[in-house]
C-alpha atoms as a PDB file:
ATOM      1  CA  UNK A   1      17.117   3.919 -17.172  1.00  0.00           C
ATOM      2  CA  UNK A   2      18.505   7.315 -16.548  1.00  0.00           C
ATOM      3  CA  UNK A   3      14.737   8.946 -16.919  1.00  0.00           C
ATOM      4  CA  UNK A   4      14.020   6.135 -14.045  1.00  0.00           C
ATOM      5  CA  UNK A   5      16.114   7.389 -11.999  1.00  0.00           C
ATOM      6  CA  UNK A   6      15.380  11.030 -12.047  1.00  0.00           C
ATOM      7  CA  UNK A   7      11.814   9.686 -11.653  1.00  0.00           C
ATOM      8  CA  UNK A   8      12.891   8.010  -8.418  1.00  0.00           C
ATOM      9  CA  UNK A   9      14.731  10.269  -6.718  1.00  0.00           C
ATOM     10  CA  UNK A  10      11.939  12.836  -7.386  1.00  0.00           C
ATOM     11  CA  UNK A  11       9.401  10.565  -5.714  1.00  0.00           C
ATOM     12  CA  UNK A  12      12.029  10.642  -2.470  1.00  0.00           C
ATOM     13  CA  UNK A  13      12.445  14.162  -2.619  1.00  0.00           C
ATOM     14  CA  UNK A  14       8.456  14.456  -2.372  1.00  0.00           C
ATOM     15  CA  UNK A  15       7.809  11.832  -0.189  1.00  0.00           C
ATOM     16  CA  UNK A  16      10.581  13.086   2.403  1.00  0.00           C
ATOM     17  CA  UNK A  17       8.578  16.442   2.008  1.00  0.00           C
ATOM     18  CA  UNK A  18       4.654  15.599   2.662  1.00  0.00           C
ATOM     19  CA  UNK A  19       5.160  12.051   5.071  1.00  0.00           C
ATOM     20  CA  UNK A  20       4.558  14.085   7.976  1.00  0.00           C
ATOM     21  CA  UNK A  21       1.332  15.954   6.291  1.00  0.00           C
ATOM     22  CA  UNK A  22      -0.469  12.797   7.091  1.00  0.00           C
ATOM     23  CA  UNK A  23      -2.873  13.899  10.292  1.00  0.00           C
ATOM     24  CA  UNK A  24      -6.026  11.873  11.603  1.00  0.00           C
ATOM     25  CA  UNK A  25      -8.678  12.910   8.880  1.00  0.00           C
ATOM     26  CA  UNK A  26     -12.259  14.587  11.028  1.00  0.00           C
ATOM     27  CA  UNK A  27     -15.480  12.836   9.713  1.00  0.00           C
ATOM     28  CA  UNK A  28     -18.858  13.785   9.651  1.00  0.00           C
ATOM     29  CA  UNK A  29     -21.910  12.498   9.449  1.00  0.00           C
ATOM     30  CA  UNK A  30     -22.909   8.271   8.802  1.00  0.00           C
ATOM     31  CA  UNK A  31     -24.468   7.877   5.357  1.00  0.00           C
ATOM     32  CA  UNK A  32     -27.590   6.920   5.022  1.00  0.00           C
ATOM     33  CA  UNK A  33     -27.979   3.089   4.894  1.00  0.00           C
ATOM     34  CA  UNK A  34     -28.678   2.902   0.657  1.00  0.00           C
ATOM     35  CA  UNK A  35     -26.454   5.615   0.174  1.00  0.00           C
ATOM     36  CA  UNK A  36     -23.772   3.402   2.302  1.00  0.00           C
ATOM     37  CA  UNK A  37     -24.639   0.342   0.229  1.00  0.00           C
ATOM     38  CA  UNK A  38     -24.355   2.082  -2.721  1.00  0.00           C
ATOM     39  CA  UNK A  39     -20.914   3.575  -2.418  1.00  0.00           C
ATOM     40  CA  UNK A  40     -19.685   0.394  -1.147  1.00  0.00           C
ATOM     41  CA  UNK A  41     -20.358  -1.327  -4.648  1.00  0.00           C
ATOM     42  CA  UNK A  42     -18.378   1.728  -6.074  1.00  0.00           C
ATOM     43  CA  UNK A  43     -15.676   1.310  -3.816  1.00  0.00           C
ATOM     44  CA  UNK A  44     -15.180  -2.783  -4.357  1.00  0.00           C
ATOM     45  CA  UNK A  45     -16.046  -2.655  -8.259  1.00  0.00           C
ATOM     46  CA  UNK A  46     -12.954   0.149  -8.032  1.00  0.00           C
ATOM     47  CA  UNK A  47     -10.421  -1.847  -5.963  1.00  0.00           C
ATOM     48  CA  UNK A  48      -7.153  -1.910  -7.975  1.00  0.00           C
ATOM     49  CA  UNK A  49      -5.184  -3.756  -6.045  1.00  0.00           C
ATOM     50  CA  UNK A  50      -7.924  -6.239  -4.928  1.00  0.00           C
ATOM     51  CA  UNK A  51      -7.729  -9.650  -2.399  1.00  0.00           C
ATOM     52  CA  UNK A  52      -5.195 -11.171  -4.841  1.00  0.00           C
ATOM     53  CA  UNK A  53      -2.520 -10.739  -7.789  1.00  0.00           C
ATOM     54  CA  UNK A  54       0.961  -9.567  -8.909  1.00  0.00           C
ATOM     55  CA  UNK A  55       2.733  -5.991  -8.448  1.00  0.00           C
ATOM     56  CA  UNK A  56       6.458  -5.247 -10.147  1.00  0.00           C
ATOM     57  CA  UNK A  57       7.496  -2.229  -9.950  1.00  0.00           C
ATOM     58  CA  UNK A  58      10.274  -0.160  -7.841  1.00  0.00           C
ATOM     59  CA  UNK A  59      10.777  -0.145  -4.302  1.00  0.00           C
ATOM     60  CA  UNK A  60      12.107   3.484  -2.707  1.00  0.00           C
ATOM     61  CA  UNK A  61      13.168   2.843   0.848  1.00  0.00           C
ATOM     62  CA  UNK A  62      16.122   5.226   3.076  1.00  0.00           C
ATOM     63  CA  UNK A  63      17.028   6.994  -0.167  1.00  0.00           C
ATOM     64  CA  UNK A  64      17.622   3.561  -2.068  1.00  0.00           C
ATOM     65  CA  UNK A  65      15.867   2.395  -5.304  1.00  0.00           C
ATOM     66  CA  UNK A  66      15.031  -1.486  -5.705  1.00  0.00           C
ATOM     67  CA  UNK A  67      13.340  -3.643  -8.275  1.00  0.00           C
ATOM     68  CA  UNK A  68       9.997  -5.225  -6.630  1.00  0.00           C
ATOM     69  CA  UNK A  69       8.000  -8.180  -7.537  1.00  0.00           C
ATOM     70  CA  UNK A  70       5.089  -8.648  -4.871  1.00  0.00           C
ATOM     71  CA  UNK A  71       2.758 -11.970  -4.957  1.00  0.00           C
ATOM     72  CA  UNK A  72      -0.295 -11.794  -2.754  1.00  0.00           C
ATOM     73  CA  UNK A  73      -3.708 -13.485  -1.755  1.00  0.00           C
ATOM     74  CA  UNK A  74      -4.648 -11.848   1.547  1.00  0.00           C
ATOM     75  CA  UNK A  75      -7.614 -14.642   2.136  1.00  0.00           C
ATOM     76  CA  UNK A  76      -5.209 -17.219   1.706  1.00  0.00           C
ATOM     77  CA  UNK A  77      -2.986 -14.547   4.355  1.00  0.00           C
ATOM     78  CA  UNK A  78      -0.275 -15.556   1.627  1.00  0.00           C
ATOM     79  CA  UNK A  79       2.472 -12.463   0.403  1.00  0.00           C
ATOM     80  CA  UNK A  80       5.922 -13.188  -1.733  1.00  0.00           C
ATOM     81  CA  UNK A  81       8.317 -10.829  -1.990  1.00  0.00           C
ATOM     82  CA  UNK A  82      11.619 -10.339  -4.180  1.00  0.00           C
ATOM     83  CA  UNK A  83      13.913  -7.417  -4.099  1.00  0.00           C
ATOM     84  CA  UNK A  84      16.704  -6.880  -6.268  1.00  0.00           C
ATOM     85  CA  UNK A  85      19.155  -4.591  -6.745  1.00  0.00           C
ATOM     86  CA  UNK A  86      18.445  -1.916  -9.507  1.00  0.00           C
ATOM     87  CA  UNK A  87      21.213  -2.218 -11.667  1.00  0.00           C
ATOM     88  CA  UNK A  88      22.339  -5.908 -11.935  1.00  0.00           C
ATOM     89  CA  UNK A  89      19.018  -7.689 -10.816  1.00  0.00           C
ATOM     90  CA  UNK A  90      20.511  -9.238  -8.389  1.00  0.00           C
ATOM     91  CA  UNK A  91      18.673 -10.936  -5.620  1.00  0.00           C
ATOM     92  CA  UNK A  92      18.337  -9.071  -2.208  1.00  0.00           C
ATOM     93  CA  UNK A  93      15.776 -11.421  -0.513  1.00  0.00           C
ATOM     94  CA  UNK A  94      13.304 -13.991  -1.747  1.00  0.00           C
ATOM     95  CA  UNK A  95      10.541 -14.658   1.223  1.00  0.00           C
ATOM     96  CA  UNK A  96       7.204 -15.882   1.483  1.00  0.00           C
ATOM     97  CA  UNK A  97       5.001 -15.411   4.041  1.00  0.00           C
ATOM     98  CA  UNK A  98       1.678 -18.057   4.404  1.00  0.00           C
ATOM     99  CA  UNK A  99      -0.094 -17.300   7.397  1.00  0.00           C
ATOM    100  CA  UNK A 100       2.718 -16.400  10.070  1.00  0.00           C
ATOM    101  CA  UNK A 101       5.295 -18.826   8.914  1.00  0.00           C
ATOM    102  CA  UNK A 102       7.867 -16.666   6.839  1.00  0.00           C
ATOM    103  CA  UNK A 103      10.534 -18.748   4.197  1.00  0.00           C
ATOM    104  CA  UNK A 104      13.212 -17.139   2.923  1.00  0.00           C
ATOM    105  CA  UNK A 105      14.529 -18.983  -0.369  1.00  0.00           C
ATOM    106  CA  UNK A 106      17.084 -15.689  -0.850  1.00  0.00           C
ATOM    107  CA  UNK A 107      18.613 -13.544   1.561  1.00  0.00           C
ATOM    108  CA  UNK A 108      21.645 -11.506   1.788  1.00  0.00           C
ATOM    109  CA  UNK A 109      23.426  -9.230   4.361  1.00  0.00           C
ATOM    110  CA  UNK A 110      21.397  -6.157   2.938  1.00  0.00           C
ATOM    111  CA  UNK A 111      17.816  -6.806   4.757  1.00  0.00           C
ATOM    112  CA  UNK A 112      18.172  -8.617   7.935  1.00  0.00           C
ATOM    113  CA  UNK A 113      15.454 -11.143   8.457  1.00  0.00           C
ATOM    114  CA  UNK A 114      13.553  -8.824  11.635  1.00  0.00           C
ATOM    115  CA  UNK A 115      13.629  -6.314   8.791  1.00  0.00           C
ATOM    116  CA  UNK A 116      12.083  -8.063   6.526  1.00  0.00           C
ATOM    117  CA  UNK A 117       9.476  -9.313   8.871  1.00  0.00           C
ATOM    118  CA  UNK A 118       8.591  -5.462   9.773  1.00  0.00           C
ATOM    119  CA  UNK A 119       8.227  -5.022   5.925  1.00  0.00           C
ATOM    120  CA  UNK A 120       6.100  -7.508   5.254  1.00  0.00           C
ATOM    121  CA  UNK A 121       3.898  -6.561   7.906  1.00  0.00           C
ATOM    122  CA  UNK A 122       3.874  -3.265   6.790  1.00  0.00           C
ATOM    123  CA  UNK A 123       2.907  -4.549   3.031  1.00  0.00           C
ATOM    124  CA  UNK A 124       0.133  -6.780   4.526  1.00  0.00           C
ATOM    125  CA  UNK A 125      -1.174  -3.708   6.276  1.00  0.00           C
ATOM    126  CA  UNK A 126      -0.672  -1.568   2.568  1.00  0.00           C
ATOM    127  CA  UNK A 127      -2.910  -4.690   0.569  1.00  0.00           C
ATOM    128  CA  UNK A 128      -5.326  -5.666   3.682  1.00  0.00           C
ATOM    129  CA  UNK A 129      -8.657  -4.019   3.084  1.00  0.00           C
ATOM    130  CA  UNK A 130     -12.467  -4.865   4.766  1.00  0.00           C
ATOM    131  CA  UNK A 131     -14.823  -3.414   2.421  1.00  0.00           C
ATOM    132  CA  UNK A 132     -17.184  -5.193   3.779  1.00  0.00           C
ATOM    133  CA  UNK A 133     -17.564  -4.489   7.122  1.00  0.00           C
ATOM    134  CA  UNK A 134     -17.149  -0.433   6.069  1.00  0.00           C
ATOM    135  CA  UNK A 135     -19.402   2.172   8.080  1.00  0.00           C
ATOM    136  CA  UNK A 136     -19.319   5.427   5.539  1.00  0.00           C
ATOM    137  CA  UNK A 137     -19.194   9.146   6.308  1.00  0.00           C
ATOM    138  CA  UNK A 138     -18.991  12.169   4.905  1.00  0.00           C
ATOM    139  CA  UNK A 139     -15.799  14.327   4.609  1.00  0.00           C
ATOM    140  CA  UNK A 140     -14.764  18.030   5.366  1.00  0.00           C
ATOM    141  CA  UNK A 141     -13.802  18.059   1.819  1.00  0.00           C
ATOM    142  CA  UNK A 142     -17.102  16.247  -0.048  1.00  0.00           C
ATOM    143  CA  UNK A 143     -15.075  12.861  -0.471  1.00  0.00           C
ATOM    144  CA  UNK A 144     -16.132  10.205   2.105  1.00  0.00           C
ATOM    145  CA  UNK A 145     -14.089   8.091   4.829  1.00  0.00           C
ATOM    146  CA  UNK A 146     -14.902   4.450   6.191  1.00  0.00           C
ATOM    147  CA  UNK A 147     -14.210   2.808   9.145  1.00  0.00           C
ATOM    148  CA  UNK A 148     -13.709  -0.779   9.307  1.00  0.00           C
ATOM    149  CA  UNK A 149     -14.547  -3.725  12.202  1.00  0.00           C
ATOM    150  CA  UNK A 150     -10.237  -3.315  13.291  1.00  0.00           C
ATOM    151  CA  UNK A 151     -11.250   0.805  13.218  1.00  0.00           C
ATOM    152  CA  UNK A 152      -9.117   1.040  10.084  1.00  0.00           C
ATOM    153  CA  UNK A 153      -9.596   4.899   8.817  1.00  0.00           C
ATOM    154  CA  UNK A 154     -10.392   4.721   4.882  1.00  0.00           C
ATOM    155  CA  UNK A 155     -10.578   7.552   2.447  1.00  0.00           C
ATOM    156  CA  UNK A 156     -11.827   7.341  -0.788  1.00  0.00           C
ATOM    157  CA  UNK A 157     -12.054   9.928  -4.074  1.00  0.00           C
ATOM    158  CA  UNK A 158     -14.528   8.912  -6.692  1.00  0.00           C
ATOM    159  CA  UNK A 159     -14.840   5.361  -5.232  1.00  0.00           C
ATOM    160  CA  UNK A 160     -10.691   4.804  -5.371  1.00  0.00           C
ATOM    161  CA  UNK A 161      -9.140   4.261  -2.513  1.00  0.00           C
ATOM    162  CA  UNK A 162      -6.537   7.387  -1.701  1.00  0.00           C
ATOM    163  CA  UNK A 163      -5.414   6.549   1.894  1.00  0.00           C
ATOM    164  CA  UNK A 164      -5.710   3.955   4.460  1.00  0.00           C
ATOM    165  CA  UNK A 165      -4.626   4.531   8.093  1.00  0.00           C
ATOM    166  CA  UNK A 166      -4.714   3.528  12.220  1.00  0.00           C
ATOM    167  CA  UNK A 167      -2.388   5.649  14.267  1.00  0.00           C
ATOM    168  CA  UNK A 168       1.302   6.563  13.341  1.00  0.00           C
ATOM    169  CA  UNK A 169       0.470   3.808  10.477  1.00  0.00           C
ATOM    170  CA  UNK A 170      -0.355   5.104   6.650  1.00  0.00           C
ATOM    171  CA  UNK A 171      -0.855   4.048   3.360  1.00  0.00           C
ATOM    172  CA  UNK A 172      -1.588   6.842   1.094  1.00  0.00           C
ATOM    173  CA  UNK A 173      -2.458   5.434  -3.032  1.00  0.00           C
ATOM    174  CA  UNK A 174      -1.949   7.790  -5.604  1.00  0.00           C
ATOM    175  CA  UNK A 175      -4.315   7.561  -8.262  1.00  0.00           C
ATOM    176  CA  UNK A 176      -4.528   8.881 -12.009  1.00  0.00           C
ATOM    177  CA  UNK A 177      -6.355   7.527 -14.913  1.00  0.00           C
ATOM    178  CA  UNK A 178      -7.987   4.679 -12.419  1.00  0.00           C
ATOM    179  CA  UNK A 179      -4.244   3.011 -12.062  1.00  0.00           C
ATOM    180  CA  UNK A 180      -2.170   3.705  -9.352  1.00  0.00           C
ATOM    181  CA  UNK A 181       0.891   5.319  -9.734  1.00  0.00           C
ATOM    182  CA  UNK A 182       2.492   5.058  -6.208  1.00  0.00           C
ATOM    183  CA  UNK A 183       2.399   3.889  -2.703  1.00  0.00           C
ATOM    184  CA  UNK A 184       3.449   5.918   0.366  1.00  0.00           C
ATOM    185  CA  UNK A 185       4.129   4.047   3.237  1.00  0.00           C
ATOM    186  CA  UNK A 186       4.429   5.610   6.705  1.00  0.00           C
ATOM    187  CA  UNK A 187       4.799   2.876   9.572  1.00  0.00           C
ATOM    188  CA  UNK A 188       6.419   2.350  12.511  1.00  0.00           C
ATOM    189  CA  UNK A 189       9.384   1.008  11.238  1.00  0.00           C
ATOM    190  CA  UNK A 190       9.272   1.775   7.496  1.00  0.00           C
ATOM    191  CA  UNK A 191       9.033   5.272   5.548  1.00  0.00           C
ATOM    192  CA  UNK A 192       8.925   3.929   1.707  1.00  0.00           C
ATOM    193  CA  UNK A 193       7.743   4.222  -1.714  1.00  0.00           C
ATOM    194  CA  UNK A 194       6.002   1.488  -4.108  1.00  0.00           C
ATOM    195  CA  UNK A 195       5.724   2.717  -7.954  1.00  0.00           C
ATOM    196  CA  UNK A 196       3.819   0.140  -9.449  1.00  0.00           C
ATOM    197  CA  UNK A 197       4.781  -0.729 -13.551  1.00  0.00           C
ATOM    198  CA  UNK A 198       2.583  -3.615 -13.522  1.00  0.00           C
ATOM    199  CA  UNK A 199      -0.515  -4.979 -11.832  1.00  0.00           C
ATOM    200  CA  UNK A 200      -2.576  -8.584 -12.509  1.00  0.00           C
ATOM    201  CA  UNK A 201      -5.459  -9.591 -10.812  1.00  0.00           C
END
């Protein structure tokens, strides 16, 4: 637990540091169309996080650690969220969101329910990608960017996705290994960290 918490409050300590490095990245040129089509396989066969499945892990938010389980089929529009506290697993909120009708089975004094609303748009925005409807370009550094239907800004390294972003909103994945071992999350309303212990598709 102890080693888990140094781990933690490192991951503050960096993300305090770098979450205003996150500027509009410049693109170049379209891809070709069979080059497009090509990388676009790559990226979808590489999606870790995918349309649907599970995420536990840790939850770093305003200098606070949390236990996280996350539940999500973005087709289905469908996300449920637990936090607990770190130390006695106790429950800080228990919602689920289908569509735009929130429930909470759990909540305490700790999140309000506007806050929790602002979260869980800002998770939908983290899992919510259109691969599909991608338009590829090159990058000033050799990787390549996409640009979805909503003008989403996507930017991929070796097929993974690394960081997803529109506006002041990002979503920056760090990847190692082809698992990812944390979110950044810059929104309006939210500055936070997800370290992911366990996925399932």
């Amino acid at each position: 637990m102890l080693t888990k918490k140094i781990l933690l409050f490192f991951i503050i300590i960096t993300f305090n540091i770098t979450a205003a490095l996150f500027g509009n990245e410049k693109i170049g040129d379209r891809m070709e169309p069979e080059t497009e089509t090509k990388f676009i396989n790559e990226i979808q066969a590489k999606d870790i996080i995918g349309n649907s499945g599970i995420i536990d892990g840790y939850f770093v938010e305003k200098n606070k650690s949390y236990e996280l389980h996350l539940e999500y089929n973005m087709k289905k529009k469908y996300i449920k969220m637990i936090l607990y506290k770190l130390t006695k697993k106790e429950v800080i909120f228990d919602v689920e969101r289908k569509d735009d009708l929130i429930t909470y089975n759990t909540l305490s004094g700790l999140f309000p329910a506007m806050r929790i609303q602002y979260l869980l748009n800002d998770i939908s925005f983290m899992l919510e990608k259109d691969t599909n409807s991608l338009k590829l370009y090159t990058t000033k550094d050799d990787q390549y960017a996409g640009i979805d239907d909503q003008n989403f800004l996507y930017k991929f390294d070796d097929g993974y996705l690394v960081k997803k972003s529109k506006g002041i909103y990002t979503a920056k994945y760090f990847i190692d290994s082809g698992l990812i071992k944390r979110i950044e999350l810059c929104t309006f309303k939210n500055k936070a960290v997800i370290v992911p212990e366990y996925f399932a598709k």
